[in-house]
Each structure stands twice: as C-alpha cells, then as structure tokens.
C-alpha atoms as a PDB file:
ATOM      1  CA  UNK A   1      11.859  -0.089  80.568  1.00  0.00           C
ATOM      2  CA  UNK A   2      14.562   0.722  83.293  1.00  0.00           C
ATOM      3  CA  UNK A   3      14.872   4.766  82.279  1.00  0.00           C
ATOM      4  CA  UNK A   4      10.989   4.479  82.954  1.00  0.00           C
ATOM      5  CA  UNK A   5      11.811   2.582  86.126  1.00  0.00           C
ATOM      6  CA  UNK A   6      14.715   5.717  87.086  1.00  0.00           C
ATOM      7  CA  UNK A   7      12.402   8.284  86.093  1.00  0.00           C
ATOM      8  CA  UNK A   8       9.928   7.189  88.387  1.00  0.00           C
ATOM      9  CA  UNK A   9      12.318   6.460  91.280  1.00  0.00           C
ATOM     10  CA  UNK A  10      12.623  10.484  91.997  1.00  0.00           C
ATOM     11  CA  UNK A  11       9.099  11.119  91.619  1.00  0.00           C
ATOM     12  CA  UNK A  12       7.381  14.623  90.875  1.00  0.00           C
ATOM     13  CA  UNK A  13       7.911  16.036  94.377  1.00  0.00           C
ATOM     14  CA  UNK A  14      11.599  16.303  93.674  1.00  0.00           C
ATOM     15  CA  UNK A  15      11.247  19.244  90.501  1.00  0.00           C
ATOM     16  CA  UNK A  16       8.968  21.099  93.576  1.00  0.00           C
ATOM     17  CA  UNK A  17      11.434  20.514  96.061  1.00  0.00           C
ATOM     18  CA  UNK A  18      14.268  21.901  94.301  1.00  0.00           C
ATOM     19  CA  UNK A  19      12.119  24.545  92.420  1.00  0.00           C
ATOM     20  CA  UNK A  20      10.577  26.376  96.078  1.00  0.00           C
ATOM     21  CA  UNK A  21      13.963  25.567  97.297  1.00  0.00           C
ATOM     22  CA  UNK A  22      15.302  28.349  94.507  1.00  0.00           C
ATOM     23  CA  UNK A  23      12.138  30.352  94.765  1.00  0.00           C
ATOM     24  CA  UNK A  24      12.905  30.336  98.415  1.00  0.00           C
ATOM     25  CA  UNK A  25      16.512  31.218  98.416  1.00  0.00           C
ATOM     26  CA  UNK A  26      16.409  33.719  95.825  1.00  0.00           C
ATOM     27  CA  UNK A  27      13.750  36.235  98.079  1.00  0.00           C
ATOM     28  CA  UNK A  28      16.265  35.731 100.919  1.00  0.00           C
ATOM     29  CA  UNK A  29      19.001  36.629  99.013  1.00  0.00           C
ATOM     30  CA  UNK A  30      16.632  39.532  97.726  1.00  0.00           C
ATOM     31  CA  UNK A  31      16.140  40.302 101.469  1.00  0.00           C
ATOM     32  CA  UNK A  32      19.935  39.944 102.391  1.00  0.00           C
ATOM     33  CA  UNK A  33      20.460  42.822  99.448  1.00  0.00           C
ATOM     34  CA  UNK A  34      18.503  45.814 101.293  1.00  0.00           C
ATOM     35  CA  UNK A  35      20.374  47.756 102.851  1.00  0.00           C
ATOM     36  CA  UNK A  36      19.295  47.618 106.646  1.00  0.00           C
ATOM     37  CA  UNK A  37      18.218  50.702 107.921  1.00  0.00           C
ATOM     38  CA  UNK A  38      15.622  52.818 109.233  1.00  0.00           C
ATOM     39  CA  UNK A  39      14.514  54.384 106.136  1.00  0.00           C
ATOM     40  CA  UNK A  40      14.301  50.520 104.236  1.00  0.00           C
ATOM     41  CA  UNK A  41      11.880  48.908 106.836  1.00  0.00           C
ATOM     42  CA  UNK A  42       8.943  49.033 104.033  1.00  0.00           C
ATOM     43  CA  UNK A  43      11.199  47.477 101.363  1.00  0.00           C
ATOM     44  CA  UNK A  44      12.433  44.638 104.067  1.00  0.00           C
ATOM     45  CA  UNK A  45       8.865  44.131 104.541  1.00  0.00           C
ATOM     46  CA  UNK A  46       7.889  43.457 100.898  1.00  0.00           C
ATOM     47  CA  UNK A  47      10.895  41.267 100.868  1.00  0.00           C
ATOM     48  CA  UNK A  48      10.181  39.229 104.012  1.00  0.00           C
ATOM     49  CA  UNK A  49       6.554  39.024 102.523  1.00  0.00           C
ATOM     50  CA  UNK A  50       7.958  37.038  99.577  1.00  0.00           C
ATOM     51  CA  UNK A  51      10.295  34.508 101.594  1.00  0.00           C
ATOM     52  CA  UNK A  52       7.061  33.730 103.913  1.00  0.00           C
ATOM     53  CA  UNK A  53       5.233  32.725 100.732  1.00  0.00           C
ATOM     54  CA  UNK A  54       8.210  30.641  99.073  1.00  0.00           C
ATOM     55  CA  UNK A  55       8.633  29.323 102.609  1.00  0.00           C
ATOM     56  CA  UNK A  56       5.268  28.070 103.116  1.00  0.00           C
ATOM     57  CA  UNK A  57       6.086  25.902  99.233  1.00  0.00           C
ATOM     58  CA  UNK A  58       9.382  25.056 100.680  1.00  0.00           C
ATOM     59  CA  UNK A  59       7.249  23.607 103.718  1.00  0.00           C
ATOM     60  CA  UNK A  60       4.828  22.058 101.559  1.00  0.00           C
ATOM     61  CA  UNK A  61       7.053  20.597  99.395  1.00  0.00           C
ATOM     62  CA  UNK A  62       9.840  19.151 101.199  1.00  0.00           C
ATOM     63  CA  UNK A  63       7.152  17.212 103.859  1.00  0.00           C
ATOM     64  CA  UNK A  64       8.818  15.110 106.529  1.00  0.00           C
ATOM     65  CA  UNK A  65      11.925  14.157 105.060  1.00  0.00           C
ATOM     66  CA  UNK A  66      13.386  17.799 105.694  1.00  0.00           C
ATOM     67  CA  UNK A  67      11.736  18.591 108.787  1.00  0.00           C
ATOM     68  CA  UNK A  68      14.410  19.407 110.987  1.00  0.00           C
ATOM     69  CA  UNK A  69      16.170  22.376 108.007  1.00  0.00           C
ATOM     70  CA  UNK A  70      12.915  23.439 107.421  1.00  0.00           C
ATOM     71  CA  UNK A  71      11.771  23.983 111.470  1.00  0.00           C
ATOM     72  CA  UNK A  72      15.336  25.686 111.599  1.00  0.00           C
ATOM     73  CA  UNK A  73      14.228  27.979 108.646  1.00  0.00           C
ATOM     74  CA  UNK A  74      11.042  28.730 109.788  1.00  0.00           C
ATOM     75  CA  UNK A  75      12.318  30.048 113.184  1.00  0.00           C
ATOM     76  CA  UNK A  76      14.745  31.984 111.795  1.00  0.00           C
ATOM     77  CA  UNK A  77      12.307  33.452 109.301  1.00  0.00           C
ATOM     78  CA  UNK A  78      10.031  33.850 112.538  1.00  0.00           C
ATOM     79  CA  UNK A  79      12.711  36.110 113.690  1.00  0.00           C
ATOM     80  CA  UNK A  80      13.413  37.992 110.972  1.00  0.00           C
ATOM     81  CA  UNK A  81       9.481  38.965 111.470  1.00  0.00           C
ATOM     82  CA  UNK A  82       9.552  39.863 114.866  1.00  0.00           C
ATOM     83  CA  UNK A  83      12.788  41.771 114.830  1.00  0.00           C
ATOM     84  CA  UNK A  84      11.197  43.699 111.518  1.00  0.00           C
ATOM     85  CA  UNK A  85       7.944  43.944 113.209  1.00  0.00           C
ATOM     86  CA  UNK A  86       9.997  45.520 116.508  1.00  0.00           C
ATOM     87  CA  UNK A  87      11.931  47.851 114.169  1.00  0.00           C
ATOM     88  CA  UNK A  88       9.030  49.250 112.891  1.00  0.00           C
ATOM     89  CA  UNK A  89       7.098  49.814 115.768  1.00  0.00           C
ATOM     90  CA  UNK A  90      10.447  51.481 117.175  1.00  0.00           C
ATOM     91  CA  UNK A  91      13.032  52.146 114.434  1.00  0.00           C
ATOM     92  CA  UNK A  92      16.330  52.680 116.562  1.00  0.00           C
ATOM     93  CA  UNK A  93      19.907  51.829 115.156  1.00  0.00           C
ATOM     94  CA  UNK A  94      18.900  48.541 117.885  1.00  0.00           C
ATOM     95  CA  UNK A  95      16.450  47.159 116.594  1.00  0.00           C
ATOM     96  CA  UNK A  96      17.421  47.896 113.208  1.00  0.00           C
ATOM     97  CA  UNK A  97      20.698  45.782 113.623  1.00  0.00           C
ATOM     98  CA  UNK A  98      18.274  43.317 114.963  1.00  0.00           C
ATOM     99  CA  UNK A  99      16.666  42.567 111.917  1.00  0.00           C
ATOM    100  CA  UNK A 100      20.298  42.514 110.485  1.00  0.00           C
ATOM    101  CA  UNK A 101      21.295  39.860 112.384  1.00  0.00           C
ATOM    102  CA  UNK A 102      17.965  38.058 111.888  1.00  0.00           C
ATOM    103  CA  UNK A 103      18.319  38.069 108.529  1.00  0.00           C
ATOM    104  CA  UNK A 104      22.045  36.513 108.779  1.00  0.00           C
ATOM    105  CA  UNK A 105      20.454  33.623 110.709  1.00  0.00           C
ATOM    106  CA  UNK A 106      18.001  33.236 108.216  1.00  0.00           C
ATOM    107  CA  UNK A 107      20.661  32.854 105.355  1.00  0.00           C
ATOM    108  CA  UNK A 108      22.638  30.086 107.556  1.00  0.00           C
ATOM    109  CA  UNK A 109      19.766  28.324 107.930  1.00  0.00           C
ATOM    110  CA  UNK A 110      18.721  28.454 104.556  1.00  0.00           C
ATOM    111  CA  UNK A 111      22.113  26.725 103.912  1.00  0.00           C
ATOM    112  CA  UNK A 112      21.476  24.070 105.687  1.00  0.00           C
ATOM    113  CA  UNK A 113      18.647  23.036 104.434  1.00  0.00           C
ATOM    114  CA  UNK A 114      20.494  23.586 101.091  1.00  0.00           C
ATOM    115  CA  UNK A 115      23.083  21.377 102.373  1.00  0.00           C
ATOM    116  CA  UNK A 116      20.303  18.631 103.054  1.00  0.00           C
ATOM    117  CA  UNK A 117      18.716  18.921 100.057  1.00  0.00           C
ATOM    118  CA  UNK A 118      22.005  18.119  97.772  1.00  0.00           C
ATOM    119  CA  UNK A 119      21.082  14.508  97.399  1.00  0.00           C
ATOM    120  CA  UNK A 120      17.826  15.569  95.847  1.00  0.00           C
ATOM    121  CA  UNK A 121      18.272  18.755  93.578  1.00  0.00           C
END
C-alpha cells in the first residue's frame, strides 16, 4: 500500500518534466556545438528549430511551478532567434558573434532551470 501511495506522490508529469527537460537540453547543446559563423547560419537554424520545439514541451510540461526558469529560457531562446534571424538577413562577423553570445545566454539559462528542476528529476 505505501509504495502505491509514493508512486503516486510524484505523479506522471514528473517522467515529462525531466524527459523535455533532456530533450530540451540536448538540442541546445546540439546548437552550442556549431561552429558560429557565416557559412553555418542554415545549420544554427535547423538547430534552433529543434530547441523551439523541445522548448514549447519544456513549457508544457513544467506548468507554473517553473515559471520563472522557463520565462528566463524562453527569452533567451527569443534571442538566440532574433540575433540568428539578424545574422541572416546581414551576415557580418557582428551579428554573427551575436548569435554567439545568444546562444551562451541560452545555455545559462538552461542551467538554471536545470538547477530548479533537481528536486524533481
């Protein structure tokens, strides 16, 4: 009776949680391994593509509880897309390191929400 009682304490949201949570990590960390420059803009785009789907489970998933990490993800991941989108309309060594240090932001503030989510996964 109680491991019925403990395995229904965490619930089936916590498996999605943690599972977007890796889904969503590993396309940034996919992301974070182009190498930034003008002639990988397509292949940053593919990539980005994939982190705004596992972000949009992440956001599903992790409701109200995470808000705040998640809100700090998205905008950084709402960076990322405007500095790529500005790099492509106007690839220059500027706006290229833009996206580069879009895509840091975007891996700090995937860590927090990492950090948050310890007590779950």
């Amino acid at each position: 009776m109680m491991v019925l009682t403990l395995a229904s304490c965490g619930g089936d949201d916590e498996p999605a949680v943690c599972s977007s949570f890796d889904s969503l990590k590993a396309s940034v960390e996919d992301l974070k391994d182009v190498n930034i420059d003008k002639n990988a803009l397509t292949k940053l785009q593919e990539s980005f593509s994939e982190v705004q789907s596992d972000l949009s489970k992440v956001k599903s998933d992790a409701r109200a509880e995470f808000g705040d990490d998640v809100d700090a993800v998205e905008q950084a991941a709402s960076s990322v897309g405007s500095s790529l989108d500005a790099a492509v309309a106007s690839p220059s060594g500027e706006t290229v390191a833009a996206v580069g240090t879009a895509v840091r932001s975007l891996g700090t503030s995937l860590t927090a929400l990492e950090d948050a989510l310890k007590n779950t996964c």
